[in-house]
C-alpha atoms as a PDB file:
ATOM      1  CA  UNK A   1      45.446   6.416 -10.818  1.00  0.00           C
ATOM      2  CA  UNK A   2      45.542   5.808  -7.105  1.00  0.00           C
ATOM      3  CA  UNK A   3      44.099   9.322  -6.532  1.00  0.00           C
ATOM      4  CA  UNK A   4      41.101   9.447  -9.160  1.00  0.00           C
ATOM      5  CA  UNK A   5      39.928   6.231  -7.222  1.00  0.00           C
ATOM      6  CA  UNK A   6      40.156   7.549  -3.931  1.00  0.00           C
ATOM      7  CA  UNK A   7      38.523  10.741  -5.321  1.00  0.00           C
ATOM      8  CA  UNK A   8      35.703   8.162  -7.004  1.00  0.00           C
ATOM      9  CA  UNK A   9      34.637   6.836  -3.713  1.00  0.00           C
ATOM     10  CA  UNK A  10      34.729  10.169  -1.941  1.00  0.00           C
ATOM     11  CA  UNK A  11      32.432  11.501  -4.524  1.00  0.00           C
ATOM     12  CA  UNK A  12      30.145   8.132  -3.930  1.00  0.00           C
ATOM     13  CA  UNK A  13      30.281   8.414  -0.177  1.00  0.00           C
ATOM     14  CA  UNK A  14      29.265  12.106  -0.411  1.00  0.00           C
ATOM     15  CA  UNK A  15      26.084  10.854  -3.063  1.00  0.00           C
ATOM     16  CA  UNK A  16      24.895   8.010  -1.768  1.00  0.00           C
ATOM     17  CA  UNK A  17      23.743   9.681   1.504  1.00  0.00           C
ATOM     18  CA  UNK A  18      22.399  12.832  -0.400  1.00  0.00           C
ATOM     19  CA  UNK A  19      20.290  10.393  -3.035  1.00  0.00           C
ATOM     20  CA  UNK A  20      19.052   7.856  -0.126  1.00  0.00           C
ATOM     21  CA  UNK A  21      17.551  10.854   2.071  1.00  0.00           C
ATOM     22  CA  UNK A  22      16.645  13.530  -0.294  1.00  0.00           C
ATOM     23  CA  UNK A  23      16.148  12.262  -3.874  1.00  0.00           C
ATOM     24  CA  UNK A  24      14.869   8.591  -3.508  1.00  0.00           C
ATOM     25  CA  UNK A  25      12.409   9.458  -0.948  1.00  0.00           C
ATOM     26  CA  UNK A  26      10.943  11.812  -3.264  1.00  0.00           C
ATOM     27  CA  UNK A  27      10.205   9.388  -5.846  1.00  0.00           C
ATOM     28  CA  UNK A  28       6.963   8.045  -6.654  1.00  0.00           C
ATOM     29  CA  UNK A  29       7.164   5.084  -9.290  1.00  0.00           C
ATOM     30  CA  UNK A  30       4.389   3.438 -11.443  1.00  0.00           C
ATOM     31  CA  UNK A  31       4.382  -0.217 -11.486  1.00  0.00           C
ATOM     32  CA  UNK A  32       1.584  -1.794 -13.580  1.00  0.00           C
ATOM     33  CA  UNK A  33       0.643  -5.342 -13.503  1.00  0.00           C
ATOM     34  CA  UNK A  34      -1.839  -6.951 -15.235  1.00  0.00           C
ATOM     35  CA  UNK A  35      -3.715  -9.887 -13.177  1.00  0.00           C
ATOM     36  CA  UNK A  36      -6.168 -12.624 -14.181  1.00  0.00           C
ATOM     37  CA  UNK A  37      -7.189 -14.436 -17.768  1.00  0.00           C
ATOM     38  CA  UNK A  38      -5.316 -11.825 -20.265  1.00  0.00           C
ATOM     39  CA  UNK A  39      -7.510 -13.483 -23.067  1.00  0.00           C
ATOM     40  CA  UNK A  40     -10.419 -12.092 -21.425  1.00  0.00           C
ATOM     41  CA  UNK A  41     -10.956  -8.342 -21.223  1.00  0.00           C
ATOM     42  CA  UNK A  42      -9.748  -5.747 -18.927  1.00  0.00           C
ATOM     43  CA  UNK A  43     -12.750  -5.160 -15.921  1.00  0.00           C
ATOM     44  CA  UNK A  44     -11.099  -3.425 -13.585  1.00  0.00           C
ATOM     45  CA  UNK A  45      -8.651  -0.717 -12.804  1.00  0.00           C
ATOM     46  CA  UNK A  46      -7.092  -0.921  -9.268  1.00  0.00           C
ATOM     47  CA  UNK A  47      -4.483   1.362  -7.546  1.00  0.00           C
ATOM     48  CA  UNK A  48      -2.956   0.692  -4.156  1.00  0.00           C
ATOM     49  CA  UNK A  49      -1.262   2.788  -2.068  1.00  0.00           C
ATOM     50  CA  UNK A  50      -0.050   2.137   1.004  1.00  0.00           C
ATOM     51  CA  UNK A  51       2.550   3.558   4.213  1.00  0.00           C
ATOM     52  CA  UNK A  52       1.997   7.313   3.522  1.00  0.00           C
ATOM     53  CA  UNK A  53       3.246   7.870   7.171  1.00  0.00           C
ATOM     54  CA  UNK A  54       2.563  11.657   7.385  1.00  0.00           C
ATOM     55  CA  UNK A  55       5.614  13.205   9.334  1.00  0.00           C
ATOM     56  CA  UNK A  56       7.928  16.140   9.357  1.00  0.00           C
ATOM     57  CA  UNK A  57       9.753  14.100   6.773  1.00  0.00           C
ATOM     58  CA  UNK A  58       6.378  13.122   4.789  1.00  0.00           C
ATOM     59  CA  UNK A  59       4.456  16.285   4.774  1.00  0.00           C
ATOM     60  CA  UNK A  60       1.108  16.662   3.042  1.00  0.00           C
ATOM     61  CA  UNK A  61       2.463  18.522   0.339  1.00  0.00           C
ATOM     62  CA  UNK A  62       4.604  15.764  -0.672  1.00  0.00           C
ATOM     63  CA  UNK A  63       1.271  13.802  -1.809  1.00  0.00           C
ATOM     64  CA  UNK A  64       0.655  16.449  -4.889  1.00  0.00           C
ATOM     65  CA  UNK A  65       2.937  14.318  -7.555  1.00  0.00           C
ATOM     66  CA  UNK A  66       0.862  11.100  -5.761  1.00  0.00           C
ATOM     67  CA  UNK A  67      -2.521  12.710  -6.216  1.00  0.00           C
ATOM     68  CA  UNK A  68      -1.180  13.440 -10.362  1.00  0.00           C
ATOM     69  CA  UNK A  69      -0.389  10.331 -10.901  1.00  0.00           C
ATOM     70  CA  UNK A  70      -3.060   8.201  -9.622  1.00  0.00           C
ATOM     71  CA  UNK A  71      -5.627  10.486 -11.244  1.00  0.00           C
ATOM     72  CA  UNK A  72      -4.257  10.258 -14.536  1.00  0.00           C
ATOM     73  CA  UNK A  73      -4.589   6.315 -14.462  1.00  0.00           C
ATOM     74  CA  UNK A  74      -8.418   6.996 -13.734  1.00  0.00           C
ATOM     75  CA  UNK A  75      -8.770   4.091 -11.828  1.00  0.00           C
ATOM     76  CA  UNK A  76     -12.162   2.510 -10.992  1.00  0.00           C
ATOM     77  CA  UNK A  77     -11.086   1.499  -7.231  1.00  0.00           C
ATOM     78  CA  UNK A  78      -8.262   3.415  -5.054  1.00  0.00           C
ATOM     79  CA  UNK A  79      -7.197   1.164  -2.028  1.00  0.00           C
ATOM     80  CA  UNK A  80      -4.733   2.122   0.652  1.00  0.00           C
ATOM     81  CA  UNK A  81      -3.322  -0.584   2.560  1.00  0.00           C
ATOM     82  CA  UNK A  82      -2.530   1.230   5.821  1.00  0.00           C
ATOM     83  CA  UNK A  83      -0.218   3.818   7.941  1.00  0.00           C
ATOM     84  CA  UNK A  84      -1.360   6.677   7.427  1.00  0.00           C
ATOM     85  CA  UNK A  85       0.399   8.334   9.689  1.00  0.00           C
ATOM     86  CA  UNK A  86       3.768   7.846  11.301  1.00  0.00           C
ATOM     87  CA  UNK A  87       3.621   9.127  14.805  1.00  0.00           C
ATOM     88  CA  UNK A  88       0.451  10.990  15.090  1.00  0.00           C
ATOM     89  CA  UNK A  89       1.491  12.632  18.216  1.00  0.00           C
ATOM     90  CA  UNK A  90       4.059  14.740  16.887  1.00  0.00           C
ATOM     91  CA  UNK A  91       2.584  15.266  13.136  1.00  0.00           C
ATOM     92  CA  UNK A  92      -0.833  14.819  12.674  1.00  0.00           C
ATOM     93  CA  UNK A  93      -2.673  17.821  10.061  1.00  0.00           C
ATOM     94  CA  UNK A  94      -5.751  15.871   9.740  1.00  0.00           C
ATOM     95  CA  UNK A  95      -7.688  18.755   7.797  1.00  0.00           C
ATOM     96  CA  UNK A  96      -4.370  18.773   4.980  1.00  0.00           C
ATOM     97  CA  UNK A  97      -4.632  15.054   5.103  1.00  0.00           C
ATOM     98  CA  UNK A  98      -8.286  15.120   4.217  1.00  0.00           C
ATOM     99  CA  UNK A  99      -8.255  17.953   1.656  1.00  0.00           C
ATOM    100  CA  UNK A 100      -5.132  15.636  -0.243  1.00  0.00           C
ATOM    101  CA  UNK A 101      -6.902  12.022   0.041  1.00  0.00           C
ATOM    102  CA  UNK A 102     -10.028  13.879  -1.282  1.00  0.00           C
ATOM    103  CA  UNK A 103      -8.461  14.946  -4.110  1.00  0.00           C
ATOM    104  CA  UNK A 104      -8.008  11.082  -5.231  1.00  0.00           C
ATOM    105  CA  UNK A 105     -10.986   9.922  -7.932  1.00  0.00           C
ATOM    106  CA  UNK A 106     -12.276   6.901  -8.220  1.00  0.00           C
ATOM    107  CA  UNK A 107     -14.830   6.110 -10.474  1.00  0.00           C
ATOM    108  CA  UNK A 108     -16.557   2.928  -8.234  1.00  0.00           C
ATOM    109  CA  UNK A 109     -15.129   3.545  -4.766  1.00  0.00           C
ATOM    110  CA  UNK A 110     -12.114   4.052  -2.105  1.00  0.00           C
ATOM    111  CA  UNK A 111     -11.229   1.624   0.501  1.00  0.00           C
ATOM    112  CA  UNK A 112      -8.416   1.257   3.323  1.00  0.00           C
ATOM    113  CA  UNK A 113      -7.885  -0.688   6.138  1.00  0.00           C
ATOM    114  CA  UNK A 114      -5.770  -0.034   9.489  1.00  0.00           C
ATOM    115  CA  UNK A 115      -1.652  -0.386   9.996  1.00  0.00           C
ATOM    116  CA  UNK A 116      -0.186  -0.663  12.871  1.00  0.00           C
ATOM    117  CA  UNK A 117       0.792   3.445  13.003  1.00  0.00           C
ATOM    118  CA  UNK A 118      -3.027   3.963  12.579  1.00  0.00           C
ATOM    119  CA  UNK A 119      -3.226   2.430  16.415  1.00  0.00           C
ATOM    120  CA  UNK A 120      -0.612   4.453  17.977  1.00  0.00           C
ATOM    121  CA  UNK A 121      -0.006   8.125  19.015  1.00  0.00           C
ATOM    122  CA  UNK A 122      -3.651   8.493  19.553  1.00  0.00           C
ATOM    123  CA  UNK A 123      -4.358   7.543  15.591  1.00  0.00           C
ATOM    124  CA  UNK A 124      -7.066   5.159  16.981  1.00  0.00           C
ATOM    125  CA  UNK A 125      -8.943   8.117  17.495  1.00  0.00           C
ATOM    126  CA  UNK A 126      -9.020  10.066  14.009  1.00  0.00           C
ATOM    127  CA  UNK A 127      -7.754   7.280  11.586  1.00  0.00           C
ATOM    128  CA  UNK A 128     -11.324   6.051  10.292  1.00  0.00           C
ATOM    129  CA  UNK A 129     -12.798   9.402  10.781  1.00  0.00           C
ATOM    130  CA  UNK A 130      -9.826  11.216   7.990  1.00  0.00           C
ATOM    131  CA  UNK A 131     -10.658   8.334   5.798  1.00  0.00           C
ATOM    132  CA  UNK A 132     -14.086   8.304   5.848  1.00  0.00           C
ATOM    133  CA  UNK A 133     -13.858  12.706   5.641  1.00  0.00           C
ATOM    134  CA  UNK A 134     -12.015  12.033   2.307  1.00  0.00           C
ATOM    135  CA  UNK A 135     -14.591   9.502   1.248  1.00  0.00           C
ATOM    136  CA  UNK A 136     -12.495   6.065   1.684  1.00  0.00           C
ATOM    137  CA  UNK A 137     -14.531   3.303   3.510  1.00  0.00           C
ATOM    138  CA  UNK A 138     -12.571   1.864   5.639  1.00  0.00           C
ATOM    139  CA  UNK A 139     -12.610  -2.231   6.237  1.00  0.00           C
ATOM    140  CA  UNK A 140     -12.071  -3.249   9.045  1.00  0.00           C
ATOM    141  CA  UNK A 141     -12.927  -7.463   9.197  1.00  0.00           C
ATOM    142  CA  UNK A 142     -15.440  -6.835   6.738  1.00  0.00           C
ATOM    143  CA  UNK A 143     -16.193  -6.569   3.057  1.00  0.00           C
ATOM    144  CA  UNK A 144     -18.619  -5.590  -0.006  1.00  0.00           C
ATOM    145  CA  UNK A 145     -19.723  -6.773  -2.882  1.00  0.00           C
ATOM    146  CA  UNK A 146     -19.564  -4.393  -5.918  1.00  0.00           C
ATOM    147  CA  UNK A 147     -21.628  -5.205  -9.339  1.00  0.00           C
ATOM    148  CA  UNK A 148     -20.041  -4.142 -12.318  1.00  0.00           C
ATOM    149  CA  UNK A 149     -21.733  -2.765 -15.760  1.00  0.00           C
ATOM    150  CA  UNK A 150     -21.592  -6.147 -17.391  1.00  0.00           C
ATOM    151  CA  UNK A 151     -23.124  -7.868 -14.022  1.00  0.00           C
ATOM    152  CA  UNK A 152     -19.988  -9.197 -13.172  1.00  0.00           C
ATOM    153  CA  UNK A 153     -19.215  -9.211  -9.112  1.00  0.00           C
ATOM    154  CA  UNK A 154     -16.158  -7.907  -7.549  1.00  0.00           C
ATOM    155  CA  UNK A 155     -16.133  -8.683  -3.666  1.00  0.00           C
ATOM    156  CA  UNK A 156     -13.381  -6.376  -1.817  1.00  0.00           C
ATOM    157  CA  UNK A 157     -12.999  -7.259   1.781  1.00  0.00           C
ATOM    158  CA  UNK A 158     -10.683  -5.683   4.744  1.00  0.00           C
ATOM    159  CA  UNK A 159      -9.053  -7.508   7.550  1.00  0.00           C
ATOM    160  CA  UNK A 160      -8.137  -5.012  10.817  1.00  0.00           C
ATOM    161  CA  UNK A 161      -4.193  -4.270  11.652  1.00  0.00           C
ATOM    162  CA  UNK A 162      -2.591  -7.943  12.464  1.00  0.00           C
ATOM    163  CA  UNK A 163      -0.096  -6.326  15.074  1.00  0.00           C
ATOM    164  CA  UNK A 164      -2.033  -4.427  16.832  1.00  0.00           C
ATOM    165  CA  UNK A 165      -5.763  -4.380  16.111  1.00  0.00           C
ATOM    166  CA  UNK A 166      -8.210  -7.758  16.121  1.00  0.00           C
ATOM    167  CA  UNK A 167      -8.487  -9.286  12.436  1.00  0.00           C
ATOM    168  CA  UNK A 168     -10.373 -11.935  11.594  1.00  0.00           C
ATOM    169  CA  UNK A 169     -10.260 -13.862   8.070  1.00  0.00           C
ATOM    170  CA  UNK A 170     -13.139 -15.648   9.278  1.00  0.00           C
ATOM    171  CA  UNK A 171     -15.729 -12.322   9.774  1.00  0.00           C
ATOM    172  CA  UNK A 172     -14.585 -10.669   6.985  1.00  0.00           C
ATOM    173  CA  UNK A 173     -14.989 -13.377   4.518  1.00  0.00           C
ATOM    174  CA  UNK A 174     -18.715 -13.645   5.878  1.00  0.00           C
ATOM    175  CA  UNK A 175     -19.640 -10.673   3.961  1.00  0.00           C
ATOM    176  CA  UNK A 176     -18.583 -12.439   0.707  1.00  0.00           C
ATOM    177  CA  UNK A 177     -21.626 -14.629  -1.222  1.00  0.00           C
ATOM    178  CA  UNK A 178     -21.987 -14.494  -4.820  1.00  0.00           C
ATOM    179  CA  UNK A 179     -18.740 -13.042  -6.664  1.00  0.00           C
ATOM    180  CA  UNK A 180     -16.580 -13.544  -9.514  1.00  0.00           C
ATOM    181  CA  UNK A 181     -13.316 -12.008  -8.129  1.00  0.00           C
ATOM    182  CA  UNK A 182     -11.925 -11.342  -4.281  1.00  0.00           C
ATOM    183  CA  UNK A 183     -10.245  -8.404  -3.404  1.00  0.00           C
ATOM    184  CA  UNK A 184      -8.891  -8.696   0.232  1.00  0.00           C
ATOM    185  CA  UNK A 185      -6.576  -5.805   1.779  1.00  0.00           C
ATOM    186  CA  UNK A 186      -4.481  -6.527   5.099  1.00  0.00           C
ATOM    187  CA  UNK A 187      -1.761  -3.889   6.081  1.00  0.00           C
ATOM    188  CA  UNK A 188       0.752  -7.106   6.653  1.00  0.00           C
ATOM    189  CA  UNK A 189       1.570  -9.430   4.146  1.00  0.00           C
ATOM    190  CA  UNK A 190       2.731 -12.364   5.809  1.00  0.00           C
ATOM    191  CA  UNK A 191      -0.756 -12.785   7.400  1.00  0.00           C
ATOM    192  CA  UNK A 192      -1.703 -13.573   3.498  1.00  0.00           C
ATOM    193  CA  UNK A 193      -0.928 -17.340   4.194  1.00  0.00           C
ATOM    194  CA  UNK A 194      -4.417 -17.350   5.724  1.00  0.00           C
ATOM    195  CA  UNK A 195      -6.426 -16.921   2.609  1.00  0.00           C
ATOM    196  CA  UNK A 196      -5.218 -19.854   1.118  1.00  0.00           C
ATOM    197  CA  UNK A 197      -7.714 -22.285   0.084  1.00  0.00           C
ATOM    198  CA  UNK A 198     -10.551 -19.912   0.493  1.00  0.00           C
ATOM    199  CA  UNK A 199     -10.735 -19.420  -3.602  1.00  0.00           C
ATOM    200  CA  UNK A 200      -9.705 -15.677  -2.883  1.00  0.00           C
ATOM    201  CA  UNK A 201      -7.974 -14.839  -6.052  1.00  0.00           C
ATOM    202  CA  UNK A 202      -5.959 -10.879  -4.846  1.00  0.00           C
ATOM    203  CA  UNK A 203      -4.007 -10.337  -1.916  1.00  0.00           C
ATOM    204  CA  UNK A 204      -3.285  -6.537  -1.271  1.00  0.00           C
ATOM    205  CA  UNK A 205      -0.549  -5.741   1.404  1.00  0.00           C
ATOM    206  CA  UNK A 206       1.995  -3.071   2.547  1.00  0.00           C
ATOM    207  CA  UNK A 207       3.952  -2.417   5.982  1.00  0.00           C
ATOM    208  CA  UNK A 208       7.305  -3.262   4.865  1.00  0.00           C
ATOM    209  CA  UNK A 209       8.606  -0.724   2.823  1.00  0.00           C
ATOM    210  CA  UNK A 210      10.419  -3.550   0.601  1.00  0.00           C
ATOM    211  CA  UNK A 211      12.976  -3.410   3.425  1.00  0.00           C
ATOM    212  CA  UNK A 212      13.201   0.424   2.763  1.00  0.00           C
ATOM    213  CA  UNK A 213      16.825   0.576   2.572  1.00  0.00           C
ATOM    214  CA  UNK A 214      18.327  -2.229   0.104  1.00  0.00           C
ATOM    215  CA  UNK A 215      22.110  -2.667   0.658  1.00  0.00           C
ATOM    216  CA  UNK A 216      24.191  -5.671  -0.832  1.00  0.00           C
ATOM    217  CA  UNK A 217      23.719  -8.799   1.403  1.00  0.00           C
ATOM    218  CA  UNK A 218      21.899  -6.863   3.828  1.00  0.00           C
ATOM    219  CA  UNK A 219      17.797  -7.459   3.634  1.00  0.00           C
ATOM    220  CA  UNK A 220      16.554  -5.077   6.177  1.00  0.00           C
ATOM    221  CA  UNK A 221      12.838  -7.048   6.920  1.00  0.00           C
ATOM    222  CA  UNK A 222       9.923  -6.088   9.143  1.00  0.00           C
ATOM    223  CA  UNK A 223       7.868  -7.905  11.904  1.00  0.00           C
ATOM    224  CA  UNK A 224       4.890 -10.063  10.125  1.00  0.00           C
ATOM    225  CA  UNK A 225       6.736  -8.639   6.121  1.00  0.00           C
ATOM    226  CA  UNK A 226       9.713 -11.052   6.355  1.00  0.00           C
ATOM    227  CA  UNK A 227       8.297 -13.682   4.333  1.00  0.00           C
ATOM    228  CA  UNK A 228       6.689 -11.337   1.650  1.00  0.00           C
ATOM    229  CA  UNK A 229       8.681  -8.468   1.062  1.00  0.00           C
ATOM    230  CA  UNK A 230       7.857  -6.974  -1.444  1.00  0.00           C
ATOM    231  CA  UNK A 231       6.296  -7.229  -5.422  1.00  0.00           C
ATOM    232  CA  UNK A 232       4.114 -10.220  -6.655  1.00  0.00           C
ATOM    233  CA  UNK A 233       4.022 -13.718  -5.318  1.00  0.00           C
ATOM    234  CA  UNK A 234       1.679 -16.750  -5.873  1.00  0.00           C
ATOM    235  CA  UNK A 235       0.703 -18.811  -2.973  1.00  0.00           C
ATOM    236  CA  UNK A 236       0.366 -22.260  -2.994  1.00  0.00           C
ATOM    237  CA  UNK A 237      -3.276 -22.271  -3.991  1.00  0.00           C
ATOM    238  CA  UNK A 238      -2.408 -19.516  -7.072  1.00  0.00           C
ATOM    239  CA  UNK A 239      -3.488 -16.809  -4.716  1.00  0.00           C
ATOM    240  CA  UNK A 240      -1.799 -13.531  -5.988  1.00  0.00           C
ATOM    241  CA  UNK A 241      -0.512 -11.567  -3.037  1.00  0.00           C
ATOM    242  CA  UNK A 242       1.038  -8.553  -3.598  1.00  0.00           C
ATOM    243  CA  UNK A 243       3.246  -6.323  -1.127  1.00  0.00           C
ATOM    244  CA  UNK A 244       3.247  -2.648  -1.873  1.00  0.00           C
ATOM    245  CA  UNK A 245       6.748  -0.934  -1.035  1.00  0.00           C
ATOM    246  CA  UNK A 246       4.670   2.107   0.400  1.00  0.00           C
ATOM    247  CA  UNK A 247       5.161   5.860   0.086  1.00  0.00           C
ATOM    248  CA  UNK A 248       6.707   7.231   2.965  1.00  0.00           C
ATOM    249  CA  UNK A 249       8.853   6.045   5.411  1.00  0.00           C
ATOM    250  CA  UNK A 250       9.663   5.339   9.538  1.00  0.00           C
ATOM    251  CA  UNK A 251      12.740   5.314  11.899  1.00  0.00           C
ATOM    252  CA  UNK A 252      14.909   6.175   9.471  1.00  0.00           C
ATOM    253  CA  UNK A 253      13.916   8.774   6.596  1.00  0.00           C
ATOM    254  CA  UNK A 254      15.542   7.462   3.743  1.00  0.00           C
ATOM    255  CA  UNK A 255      15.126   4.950   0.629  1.00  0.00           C
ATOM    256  CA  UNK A 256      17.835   2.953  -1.145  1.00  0.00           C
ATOM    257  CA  UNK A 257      16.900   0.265  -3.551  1.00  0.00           C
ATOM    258  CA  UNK A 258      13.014   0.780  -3.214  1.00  0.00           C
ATOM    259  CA  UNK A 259      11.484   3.905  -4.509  1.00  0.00           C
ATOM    260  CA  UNK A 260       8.069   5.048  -3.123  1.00  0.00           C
ATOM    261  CA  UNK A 261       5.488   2.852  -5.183  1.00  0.00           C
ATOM    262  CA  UNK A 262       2.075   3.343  -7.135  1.00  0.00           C
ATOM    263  CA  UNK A 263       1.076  -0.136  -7.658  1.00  0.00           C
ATOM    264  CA  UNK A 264      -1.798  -0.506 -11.065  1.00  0.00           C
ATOM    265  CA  UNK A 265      -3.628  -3.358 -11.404  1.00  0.00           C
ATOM    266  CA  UNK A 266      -5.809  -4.136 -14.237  1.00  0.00           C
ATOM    267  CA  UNK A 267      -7.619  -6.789 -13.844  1.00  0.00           C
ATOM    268  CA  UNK A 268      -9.174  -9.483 -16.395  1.00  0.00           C
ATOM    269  CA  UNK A 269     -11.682 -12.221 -15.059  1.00  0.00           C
END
């Protein structure tokens, strides 16, 4: 008896490490959420993405299953919530990065804002030009108002990296006037706290990898992500923020607990 248990937690040791670095990692799970008044109809299709972090341990290829599965939802509005890249100075294959992100379909738009990996390695210099080269407008403290078929307004606004770049909640929101629904996109979630009271109704957010590794009593948490880790939460004001778990990962190239996430939101307003 003794021995089959000591063989069972060999054979656990030797999995967990192989599942947290080289099957988890290659994940890429579905959630779907449906936001707003249900007893009205569906009038938009939204899918986030967010922390691709390019890398040797995150190369482009590794986007293929993404780029599947986000075109099959055929979503009317593709928004990535920031990090791109990891460290652009040691992996960077802008042209790769371009041809995959292009591959992405939207039927209204695609929109992104900055992380704080966009800023460093010399990311500053490419980031908005990739994005913009694979046809994602990139928001940085500013915002636009799209009409939809029934004459609806959707306003989708983007506030620059909180850690390292300038945002403003004040300039971006200036680009909002008549709307029936806010969209606003911030790489870190704990900055969401900001919208409240400013009748924005969706809170897109990423940067902390749901804690990236999840071990029991052990809640691994990120700078400006420790208060809003990770799925759906209503603020105080019935805000809706949610925090993307991201794609790829940083510092340590492994998931446990939090698969790489496609986040779905169809929206009724």
């Amino acid at each position: 008896m003794l021995k089959k248990m000591l063989l069972g937690i060999v054979l656990i040791l030797l999995f967990v490490p192989i599942y947290a670095f080289k099957i988890e990692p290659n994940l890429a799970i579905v959630h779907r959420l449906h936001l707003g008044d249900q007893s009205k109809p569906e009038e938009l299709k939204v899918v986030q993405l967010s922390d691709i972090q390019v890398s040797e341990s995150y190369a482009t290829n590794r986007l293929d299953k993404v780029i599947k599965k986000v075109n099959k939802e055929n979503p009317d509005i593709i928004v990535f919530t920031g990090d791109l890249f990891d460290n652009y100075a040691q992996y960077n294959h802008e042209q790769e990065i371009i041809a995959k992100l292009s591959e992405m379909k939207a039927t209204i738009g695609k929109y992104a804002v900055w992380g704080n990996h966009d800023y460093g390695g010399g990311a500053a210099r490419v980031y908005e030009q990739v994005m913009n080269a694979a046809n994602f407008e990139v928001l940085k403290n500013a915002g636009e108002t799209i009409s939809l078929a029934d004459g609806k307004q959707v306003f989708i606004g983007g506030l620059d990296d909180s850690l390292l770049g300038n945002p403003s909640i004040d300039e971006a929101l200036a680009y909002r006037q008549g709307y029936d629904y806010s969209i606003m996109l911030t790489h870190e979630p704990d900055v969401a706290d900001g919208f409240i009271g400013t009748n924005t109704q969706l809170i897109l957010a990423g940067h902390s990898h749901g804690g990236q590794v999840r071990l029991p009593f052990v809640e691994v948490k990120n700078v400006l992500a420790e208060k809003y880790v990770r799925g759906l939460y209503e603020l105080s004001d019935h805000t809706q923020l949610y925090v993307n778990t991201g794609l790829g990962t940083t510092k340590i190239h492994a998931r446990m607990g939090v698969p790489p996430e496609i986040s779905v939101f169809q929206l009724h307003f």
